[in-house]
PDB file of N, CA and C in Angstrom:
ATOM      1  N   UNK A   1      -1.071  -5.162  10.173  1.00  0.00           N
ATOM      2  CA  UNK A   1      -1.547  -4.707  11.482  1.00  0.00           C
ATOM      3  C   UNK A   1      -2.839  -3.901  11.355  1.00  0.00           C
ATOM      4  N   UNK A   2      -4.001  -3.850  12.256  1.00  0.00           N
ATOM      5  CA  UNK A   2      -4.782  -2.943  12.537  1.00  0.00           C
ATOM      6  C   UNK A   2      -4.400  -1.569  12.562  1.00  0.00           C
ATOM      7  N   UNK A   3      -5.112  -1.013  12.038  1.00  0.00           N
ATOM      8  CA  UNK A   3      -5.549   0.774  12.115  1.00  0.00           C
ATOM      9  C   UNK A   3      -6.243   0.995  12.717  1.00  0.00           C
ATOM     10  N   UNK A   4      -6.085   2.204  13.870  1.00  0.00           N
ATOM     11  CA  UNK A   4      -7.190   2.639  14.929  1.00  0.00           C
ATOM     12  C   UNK A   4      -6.751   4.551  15.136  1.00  0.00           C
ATOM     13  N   UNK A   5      -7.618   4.994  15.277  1.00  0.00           N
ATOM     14  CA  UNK A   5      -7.422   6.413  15.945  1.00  0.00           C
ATOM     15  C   UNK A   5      -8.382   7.332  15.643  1.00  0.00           C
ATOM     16  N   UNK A   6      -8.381   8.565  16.065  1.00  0.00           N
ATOM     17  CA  UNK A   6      -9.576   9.187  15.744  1.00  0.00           C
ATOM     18  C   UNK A   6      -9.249  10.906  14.951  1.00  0.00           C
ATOM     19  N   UNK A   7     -10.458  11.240  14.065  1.00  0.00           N
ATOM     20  CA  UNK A   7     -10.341  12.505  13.683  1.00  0.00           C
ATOM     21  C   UNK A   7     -10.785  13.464  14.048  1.00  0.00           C
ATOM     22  N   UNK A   8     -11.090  14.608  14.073  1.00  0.00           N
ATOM     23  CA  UNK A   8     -11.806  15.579  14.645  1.00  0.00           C
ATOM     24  C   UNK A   8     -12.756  16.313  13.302  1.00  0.00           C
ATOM     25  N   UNK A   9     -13.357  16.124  13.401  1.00  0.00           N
ATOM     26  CA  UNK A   9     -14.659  16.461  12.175  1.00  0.00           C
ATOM     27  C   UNK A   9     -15.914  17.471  12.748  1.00  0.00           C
ATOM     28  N   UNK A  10     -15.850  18.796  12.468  1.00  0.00           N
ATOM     29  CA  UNK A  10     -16.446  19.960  12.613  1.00  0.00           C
ATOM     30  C   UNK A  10     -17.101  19.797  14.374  1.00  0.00           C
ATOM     31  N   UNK A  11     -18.276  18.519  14.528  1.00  0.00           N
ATOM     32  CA  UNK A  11     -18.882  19.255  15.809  1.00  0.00           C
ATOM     33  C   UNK A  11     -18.434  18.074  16.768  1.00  0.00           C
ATOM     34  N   UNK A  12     -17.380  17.145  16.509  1.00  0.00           N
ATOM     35  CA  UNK A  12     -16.848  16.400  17.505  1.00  0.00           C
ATOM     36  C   UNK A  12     -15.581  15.127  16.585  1.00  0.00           C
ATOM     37  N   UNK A  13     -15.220  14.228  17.437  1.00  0.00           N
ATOM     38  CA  UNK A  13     -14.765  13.413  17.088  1.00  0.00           C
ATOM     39  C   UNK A  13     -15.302  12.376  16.378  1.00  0.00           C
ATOM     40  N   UNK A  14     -14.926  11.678  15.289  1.00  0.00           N
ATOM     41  CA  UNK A  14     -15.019  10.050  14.457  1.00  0.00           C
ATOM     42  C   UNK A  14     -13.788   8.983  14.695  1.00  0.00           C
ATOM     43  N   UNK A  15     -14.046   8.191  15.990  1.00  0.00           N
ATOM     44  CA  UNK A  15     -13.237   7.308  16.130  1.00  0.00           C
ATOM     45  C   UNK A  15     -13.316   6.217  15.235  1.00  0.00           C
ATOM     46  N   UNK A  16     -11.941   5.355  14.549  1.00  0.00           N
ATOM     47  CA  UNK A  16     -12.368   4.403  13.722  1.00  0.00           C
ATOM     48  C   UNK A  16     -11.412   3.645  13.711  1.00  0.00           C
ATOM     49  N   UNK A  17     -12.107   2.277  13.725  1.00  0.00           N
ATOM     50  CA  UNK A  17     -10.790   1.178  13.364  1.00  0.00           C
ATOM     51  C   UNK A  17     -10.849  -0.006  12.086  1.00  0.00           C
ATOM     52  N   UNK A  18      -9.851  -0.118  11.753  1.00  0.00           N
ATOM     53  CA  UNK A  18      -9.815  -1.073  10.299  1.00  0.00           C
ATOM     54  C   UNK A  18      -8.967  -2.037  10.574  1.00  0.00           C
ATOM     55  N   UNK A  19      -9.791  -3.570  10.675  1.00  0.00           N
ATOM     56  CA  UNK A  19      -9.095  -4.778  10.925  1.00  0.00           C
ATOM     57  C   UNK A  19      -8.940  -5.740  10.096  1.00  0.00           C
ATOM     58  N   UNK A  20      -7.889  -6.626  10.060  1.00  0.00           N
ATOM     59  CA  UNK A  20      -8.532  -7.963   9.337  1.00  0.00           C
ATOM     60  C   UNK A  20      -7.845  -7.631   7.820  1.00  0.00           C
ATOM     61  N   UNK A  21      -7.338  -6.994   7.776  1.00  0.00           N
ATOM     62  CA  UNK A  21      -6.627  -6.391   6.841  1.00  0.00           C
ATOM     63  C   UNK A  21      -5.866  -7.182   5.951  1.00  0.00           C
ATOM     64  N   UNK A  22      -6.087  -7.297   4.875  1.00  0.00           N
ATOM     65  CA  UNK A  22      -5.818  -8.704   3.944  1.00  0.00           C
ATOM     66  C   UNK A  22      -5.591  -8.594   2.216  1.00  0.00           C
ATOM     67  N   UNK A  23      -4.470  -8.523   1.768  1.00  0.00           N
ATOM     68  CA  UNK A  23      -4.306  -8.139   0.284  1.00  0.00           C
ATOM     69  C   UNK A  23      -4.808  -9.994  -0.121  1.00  0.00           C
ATOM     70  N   UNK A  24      -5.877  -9.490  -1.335  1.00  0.00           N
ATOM     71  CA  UNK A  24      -6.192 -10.496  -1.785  1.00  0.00           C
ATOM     72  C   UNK A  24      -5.673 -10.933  -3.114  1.00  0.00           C
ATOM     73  N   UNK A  25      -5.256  -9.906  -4.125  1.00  0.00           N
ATOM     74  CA  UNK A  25      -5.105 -10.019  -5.320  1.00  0.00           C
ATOM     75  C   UNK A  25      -3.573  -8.735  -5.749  1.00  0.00           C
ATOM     76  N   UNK A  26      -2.936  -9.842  -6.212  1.00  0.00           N
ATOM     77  CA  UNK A  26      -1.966  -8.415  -6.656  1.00  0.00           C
ATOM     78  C   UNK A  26      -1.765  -8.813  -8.425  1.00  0.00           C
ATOM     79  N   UNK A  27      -1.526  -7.738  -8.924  1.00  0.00           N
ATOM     80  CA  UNK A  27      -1.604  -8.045 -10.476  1.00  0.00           C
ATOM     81  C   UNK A  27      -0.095  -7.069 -10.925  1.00  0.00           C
ATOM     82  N   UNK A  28       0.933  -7.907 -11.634  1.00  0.00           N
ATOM     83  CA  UNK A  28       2.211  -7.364 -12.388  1.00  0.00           C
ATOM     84  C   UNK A  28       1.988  -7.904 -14.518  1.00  0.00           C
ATOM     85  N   UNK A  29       1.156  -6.647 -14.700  1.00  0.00           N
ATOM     86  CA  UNK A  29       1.144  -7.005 -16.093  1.00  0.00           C
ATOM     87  C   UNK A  29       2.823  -6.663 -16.579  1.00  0.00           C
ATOM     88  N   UNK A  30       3.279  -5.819 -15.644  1.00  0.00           N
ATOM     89  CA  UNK A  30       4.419  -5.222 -17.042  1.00  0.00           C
ATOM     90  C   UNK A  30       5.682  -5.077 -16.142  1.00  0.00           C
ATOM     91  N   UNK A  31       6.519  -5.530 -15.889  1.00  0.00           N
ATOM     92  CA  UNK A  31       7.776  -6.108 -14.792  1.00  0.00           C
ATOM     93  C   UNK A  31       8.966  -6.469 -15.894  1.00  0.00           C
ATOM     94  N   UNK A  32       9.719  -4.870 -15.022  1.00  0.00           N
ATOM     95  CA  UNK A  32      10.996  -5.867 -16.191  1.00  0.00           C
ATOM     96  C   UNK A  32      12.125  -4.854 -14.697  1.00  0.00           C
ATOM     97  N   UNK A  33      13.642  -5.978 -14.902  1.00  0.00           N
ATOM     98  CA  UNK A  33      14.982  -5.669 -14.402  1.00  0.00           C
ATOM     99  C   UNK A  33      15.668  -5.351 -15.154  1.00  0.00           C
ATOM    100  N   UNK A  34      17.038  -4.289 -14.581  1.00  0.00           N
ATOM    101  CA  UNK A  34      18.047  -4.132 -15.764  1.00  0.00           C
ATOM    102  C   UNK A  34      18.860  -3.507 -14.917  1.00  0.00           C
ATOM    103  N   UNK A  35      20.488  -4.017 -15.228  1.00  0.00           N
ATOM    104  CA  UNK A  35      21.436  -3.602 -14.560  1.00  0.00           C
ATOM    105  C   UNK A  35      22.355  -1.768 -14.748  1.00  0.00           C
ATOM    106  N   UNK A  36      21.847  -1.780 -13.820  1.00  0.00           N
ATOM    107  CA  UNK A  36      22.774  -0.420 -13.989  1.00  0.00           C
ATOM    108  C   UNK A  36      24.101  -0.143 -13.620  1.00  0.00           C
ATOM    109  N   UNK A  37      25.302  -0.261 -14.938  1.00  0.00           N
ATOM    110  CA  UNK A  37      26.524  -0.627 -14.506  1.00  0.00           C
ATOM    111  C   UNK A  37      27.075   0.658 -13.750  1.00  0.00           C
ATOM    112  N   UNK A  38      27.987  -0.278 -12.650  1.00  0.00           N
ATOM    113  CA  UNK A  38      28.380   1.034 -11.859  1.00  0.00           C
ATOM    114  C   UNK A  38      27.623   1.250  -9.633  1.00  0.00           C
ATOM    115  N   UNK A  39      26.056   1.037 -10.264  1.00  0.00           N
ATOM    116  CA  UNK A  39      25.554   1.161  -9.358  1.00  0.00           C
ATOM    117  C   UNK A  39      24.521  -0.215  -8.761  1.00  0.00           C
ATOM    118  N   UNK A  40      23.715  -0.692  -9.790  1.00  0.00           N
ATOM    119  CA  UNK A  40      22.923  -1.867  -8.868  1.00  0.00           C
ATOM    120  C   UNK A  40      22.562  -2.107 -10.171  1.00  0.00           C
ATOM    121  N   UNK A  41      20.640  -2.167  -9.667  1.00  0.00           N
ATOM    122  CA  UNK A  41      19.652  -2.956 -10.139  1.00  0.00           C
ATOM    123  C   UNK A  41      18.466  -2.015 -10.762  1.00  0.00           C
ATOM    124  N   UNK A  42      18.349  -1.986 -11.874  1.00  0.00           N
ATOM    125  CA  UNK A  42      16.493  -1.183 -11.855  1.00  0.00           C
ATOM    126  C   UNK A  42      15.823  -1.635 -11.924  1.00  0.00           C
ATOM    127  N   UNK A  43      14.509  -1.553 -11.210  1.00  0.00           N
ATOM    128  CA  UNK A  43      13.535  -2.290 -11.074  1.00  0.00           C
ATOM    129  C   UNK A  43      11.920  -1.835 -11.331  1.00  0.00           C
ATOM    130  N   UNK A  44      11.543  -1.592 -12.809  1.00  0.00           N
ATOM    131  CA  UNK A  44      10.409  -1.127 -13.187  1.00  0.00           C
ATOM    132  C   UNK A  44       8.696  -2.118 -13.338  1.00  0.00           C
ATOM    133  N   UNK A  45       7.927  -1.403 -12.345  1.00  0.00           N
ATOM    134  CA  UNK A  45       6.628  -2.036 -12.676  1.00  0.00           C
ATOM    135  C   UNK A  45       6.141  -1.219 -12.944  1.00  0.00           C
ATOM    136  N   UNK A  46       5.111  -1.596 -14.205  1.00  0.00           N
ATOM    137  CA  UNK A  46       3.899  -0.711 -15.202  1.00  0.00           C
ATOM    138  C   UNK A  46       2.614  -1.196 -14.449  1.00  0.00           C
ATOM    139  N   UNK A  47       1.711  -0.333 -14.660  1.00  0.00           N
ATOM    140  CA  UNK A  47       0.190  -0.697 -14.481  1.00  0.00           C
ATOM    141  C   UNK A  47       0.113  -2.101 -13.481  1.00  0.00           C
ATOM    142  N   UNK A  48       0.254  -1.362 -12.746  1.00  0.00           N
ATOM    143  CA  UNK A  48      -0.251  -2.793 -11.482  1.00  0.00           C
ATOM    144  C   UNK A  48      -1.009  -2.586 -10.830  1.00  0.00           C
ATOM    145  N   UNK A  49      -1.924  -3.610  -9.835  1.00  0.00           N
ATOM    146  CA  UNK A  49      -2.933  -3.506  -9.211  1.00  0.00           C
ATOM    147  C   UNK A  49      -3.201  -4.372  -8.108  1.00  0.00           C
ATOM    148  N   UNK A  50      -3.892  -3.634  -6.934  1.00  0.00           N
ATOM    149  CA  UNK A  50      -3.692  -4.497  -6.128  1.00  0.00           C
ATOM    150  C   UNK A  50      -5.418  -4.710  -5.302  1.00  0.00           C
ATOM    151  N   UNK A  51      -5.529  -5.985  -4.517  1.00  0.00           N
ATOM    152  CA  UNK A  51      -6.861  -5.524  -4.111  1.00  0.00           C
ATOM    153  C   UNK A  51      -6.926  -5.441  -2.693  1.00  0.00           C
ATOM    154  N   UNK A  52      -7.172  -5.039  -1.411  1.00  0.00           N
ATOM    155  CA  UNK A  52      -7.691  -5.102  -0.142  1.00  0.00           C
ATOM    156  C   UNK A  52      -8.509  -5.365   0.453  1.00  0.00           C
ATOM    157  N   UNK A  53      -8.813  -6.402   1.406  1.00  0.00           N
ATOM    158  CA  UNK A  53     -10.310  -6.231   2.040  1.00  0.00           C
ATOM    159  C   UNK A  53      -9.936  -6.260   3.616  1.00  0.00           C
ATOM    160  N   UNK A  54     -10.878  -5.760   3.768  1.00  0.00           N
ATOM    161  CA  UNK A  54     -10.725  -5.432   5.785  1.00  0.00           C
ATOM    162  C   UNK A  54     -12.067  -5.166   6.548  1.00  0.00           C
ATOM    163  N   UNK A  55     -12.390  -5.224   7.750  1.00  0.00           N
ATOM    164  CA  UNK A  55     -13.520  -4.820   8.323  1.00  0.00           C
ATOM    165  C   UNK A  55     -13.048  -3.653   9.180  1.00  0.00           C
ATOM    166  N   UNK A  56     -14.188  -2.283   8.707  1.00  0.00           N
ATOM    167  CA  UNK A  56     -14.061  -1.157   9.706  1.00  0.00           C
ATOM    168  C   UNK A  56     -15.476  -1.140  10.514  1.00  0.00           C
ATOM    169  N   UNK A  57     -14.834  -0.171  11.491  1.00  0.00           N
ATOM    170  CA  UNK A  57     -16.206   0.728  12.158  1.00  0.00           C
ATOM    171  C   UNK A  57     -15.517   2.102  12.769  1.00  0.00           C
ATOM    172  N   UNK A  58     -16.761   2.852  12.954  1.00  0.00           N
ATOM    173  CA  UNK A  58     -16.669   3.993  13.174  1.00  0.00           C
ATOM    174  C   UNK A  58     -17.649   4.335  14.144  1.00  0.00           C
ATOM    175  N   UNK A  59     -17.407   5.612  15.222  1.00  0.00           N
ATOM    176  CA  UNK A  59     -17.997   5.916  16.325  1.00  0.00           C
ATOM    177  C   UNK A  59     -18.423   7.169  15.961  1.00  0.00           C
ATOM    178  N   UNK A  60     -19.464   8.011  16.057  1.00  0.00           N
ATOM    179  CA  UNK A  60     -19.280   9.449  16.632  1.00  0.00           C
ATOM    180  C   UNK A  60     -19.916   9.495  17.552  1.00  0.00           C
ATOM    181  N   UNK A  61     -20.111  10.853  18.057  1.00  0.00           N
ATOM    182  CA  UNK A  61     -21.315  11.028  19.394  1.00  0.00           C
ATOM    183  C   UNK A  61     -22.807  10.622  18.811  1.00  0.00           C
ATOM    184  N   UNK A  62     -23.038  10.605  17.296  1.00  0.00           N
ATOM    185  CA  UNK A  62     -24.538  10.610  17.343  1.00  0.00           C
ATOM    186  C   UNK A  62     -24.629   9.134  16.409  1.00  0.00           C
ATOM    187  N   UNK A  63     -23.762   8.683  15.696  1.00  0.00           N
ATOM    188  CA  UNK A  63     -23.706   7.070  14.977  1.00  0.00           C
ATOM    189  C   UNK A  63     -22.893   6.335  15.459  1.00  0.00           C
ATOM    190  N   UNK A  64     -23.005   5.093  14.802  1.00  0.00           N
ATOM    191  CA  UNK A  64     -21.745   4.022  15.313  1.00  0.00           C
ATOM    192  C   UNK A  64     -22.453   3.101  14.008  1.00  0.00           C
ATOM    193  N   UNK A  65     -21.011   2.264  12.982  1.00  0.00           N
ATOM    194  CA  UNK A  65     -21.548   1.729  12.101  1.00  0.00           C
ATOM    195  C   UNK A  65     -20.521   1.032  11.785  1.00  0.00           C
ATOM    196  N   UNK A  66     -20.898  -0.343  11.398  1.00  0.00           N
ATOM    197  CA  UNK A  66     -19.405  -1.191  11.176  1.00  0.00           C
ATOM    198  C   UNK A  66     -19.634  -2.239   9.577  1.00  0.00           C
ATOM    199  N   UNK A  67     -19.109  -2.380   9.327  1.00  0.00           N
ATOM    200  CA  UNK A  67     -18.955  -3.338   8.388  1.00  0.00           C
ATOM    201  C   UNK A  67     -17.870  -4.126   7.315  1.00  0.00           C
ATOM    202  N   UNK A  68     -18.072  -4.042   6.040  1.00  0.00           N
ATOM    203  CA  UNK A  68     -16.743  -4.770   5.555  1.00  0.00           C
ATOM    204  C   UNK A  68     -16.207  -3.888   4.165  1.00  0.00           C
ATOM    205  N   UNK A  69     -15.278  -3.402   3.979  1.00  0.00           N
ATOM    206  CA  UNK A  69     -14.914  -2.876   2.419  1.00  0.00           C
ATOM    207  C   UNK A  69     -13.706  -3.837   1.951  1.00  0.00           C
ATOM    208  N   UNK A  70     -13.733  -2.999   0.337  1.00  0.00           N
ATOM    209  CA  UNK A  70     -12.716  -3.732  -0.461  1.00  0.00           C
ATOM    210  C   UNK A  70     -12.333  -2.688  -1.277  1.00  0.00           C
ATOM    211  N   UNK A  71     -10.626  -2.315  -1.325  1.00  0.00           N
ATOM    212  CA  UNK A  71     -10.298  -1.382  -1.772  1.00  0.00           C
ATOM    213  C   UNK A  71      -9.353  -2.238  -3.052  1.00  0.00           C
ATOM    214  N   UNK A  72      -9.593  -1.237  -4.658  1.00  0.00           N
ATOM    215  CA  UNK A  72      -8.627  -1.435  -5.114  1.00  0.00           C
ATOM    216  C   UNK A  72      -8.060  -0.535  -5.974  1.00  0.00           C
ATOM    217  N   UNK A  73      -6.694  -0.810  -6.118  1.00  0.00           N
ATOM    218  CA  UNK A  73      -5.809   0.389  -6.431  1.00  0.00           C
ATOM    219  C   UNK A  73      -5.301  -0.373  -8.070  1.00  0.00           C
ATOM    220  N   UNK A  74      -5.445   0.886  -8.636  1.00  0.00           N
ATOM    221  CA  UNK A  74      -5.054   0.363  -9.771  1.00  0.00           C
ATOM    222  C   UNK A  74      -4.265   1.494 -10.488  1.00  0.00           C
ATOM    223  N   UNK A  75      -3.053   1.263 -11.803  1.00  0.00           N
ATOM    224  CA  UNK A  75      -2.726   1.851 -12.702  1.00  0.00           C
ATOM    225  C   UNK A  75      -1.589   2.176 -11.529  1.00  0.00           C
ATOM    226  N   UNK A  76      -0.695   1.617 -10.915  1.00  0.00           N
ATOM    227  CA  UNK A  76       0.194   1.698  -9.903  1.00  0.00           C
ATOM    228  C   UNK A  76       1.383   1.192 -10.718  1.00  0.00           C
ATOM    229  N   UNK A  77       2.703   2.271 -10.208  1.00  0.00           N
ATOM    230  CA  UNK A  77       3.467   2.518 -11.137  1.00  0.00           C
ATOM    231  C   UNK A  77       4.874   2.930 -10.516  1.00  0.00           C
ATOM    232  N   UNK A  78       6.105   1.731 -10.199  1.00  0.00           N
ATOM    233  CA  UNK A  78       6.916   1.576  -9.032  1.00  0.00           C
ATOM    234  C   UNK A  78       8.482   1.574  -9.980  1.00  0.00           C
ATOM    235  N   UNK A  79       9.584   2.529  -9.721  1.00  0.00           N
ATOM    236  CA  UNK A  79      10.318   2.187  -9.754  1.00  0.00           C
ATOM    237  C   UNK A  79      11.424   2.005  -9.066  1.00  0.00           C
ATOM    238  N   UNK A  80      12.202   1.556  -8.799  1.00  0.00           N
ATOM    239  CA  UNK A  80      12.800   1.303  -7.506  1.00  0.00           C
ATOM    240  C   UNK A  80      14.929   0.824  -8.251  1.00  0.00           C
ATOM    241  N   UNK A  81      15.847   1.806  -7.420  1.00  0.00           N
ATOM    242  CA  UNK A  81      16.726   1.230  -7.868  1.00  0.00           C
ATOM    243  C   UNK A  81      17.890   0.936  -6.494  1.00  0.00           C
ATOM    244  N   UNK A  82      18.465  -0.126  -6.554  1.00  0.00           N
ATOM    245  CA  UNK A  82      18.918  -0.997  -5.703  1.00  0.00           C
ATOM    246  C   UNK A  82      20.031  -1.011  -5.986  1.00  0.00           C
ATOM    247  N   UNK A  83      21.648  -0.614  -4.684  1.00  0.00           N
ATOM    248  CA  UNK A  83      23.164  -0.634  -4.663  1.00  0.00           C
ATOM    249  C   UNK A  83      22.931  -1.893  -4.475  1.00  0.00           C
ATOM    250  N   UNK A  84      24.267  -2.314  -4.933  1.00  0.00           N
ATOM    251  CA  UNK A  84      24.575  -3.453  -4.908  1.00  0.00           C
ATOM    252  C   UNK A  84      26.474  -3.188  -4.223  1.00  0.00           C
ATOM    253  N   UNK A  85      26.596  -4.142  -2.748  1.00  0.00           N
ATOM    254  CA  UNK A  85      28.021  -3.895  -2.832  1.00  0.00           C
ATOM    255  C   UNK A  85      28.390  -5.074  -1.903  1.00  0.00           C
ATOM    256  N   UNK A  86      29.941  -5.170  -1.704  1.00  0.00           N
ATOM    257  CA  UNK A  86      30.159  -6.032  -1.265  1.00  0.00           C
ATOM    258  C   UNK A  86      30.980  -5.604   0.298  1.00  0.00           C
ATOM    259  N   UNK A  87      30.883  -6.317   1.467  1.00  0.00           N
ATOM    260  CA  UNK A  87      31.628  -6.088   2.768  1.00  0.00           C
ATOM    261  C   UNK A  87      32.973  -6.834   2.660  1.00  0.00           C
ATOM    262  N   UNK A  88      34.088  -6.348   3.655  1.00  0.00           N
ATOM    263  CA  UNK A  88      34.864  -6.545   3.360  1.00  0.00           C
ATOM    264  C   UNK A  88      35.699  -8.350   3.690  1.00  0.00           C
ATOM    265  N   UNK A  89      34.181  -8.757   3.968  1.00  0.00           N
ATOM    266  CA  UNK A  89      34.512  -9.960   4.188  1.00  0.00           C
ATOM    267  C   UNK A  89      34.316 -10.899   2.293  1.00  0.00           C
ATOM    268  N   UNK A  90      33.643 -10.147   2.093  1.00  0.00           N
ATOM    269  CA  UNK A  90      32.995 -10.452   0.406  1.00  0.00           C
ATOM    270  C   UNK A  90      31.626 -11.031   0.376  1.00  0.00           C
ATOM    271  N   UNK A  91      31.129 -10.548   0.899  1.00  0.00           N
ATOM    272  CA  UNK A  91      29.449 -10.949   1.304  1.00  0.00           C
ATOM    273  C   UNK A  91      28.857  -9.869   1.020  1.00  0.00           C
ATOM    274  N   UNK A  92      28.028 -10.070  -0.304  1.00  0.00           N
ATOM    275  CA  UNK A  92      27.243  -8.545  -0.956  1.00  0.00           C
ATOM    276  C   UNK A  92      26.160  -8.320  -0.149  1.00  0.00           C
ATOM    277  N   UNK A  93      26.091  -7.141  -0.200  1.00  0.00           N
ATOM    278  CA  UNK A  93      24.378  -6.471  -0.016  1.00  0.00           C
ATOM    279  C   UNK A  93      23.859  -5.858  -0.963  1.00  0.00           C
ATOM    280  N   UNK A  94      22.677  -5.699  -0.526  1.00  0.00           N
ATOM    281  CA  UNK A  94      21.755  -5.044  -1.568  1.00  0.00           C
ATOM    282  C   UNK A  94      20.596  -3.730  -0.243  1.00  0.00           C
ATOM    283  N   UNK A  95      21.035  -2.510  -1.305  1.00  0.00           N
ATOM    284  CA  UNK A  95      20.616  -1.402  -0.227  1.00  0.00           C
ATOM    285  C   UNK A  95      19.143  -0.804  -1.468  1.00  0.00           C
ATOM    286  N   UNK A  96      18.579  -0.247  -0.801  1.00  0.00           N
ATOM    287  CA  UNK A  96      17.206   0.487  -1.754  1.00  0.00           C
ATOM    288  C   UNK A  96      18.103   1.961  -1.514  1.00  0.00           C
ATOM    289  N   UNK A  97      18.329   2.210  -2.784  1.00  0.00           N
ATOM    290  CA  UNK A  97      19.085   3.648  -2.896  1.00  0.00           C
ATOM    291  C   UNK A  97      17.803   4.748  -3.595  1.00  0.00           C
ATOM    292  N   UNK A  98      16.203   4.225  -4.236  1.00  0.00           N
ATOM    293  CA  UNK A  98      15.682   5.085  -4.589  1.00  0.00           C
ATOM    294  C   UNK A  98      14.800   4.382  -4.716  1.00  0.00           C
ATOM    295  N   UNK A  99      13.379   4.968  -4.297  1.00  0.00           N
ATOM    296  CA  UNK A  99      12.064   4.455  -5.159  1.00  0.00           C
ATOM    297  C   UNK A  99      10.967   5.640  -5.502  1.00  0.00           C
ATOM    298  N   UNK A 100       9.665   5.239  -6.279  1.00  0.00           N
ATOM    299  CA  UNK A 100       9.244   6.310  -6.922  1.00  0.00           C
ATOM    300  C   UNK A 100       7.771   5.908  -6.735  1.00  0.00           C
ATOM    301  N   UNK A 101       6.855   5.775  -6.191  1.00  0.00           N
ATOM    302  CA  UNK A 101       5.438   4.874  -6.104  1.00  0.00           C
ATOM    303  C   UNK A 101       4.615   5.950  -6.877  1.00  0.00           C
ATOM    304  N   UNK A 102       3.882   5.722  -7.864  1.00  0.00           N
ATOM    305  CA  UNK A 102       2.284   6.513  -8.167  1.00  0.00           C
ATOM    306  C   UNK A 102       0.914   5.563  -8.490  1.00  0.00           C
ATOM    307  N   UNK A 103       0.010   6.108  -7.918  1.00  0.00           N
ATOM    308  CA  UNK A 103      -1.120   4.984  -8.400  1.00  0.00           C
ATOM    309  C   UNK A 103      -2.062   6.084  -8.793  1.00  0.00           C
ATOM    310  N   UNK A 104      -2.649   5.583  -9.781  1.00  0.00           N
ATOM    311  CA  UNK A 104      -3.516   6.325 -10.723  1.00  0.00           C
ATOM    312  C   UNK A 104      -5.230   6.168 -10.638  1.00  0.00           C
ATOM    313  N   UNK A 105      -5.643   5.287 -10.050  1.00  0.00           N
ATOM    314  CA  UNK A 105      -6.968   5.403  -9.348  1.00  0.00           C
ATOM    315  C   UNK A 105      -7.318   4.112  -8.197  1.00  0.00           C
ATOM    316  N   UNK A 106      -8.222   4.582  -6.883  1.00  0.00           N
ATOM    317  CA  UNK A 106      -8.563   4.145  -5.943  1.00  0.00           C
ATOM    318  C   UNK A 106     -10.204   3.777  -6.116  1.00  0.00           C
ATOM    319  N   UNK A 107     -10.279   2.259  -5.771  1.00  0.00           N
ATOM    320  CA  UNK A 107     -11.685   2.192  -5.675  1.00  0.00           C
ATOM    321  C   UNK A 107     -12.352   1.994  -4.823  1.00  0.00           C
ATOM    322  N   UNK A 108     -13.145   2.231  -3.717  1.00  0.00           N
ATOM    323  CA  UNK A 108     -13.427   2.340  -2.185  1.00  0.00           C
ATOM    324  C   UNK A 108     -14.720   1.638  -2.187  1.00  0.00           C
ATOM    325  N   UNK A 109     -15.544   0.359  -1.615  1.00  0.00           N
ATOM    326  CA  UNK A 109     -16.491  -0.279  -1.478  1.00  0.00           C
ATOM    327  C   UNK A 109     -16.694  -0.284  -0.151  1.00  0.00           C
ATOM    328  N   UNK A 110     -17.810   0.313   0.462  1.00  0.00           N
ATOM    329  CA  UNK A 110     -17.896   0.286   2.012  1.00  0.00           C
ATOM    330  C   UNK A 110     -19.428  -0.865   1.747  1.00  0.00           C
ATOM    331  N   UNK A 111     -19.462  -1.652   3.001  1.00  0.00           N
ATOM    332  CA  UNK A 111     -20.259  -2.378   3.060  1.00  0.00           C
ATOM    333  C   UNK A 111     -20.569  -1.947   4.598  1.00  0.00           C
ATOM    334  N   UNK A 112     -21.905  -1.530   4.850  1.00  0.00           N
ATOM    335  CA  UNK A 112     -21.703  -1.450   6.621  1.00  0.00           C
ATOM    336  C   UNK A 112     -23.651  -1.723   6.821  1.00  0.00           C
ATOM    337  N   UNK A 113     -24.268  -1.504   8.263  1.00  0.00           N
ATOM    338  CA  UNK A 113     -24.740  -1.689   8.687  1.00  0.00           C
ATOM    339  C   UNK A 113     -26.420  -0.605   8.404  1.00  0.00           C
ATOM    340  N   UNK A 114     -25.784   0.571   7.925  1.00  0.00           N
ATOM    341  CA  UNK A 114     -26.723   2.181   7.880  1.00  0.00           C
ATOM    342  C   UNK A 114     -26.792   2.028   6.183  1.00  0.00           C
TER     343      UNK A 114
END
């Protein structure tokens, strides 16, 4: 979905919106599962990366400037562990009982008009 809204920045507002919003590249060098008896599933990713591209613009009272960036996140680092159970009809589920997200650097490319 689109991003839209505005900030308030010292001598007025910066309205801005980010569209078009589009993961282009995702990268899993290091992905592994393992059961955790008792409770579910663990689910560890190492160093991953992902890329974004979207078109923004931005308003203030004295500019207005639009164009295209590409963000990417890298050294992203997810673990996530998952119940596993069954209803009493015997039809399992699977619940997200924990996750842990860190990403270790952002790379920001603005392409615009100024």
């Amino acid at each position: 979905p689109d991003l839209s809204g505005y900030e308030k920045f010292g001598l007025g507002n910066v309205k801005y919106n980010i569209s078009r919003i589009h993961v282009t590249a995702v990268e899993f060098p290091s992905a592994s599962i393992s059961l955790i008896p008792g409770t579910g599933i663990k689910l560890v990713i190492e160093n991953a990366s992902l890329t974004i591209d979207m078109n923004w613009n931005i308003r203030t009272w004295m500019f207005k400037d639009s164009g295209k960036s590409t963000v990417y996140i890298s050294k992203v680092f997810v673990t996530a562990i998952f119940s596993i159970s069954l209803d009493n009809t015997g039809h399992s589920s699977i619940s997200l009982t924990s996750c842990r997200t860190t990403s270790g650097d952002i790379d920001i490319k603005l392409n615009g008009k100024s």
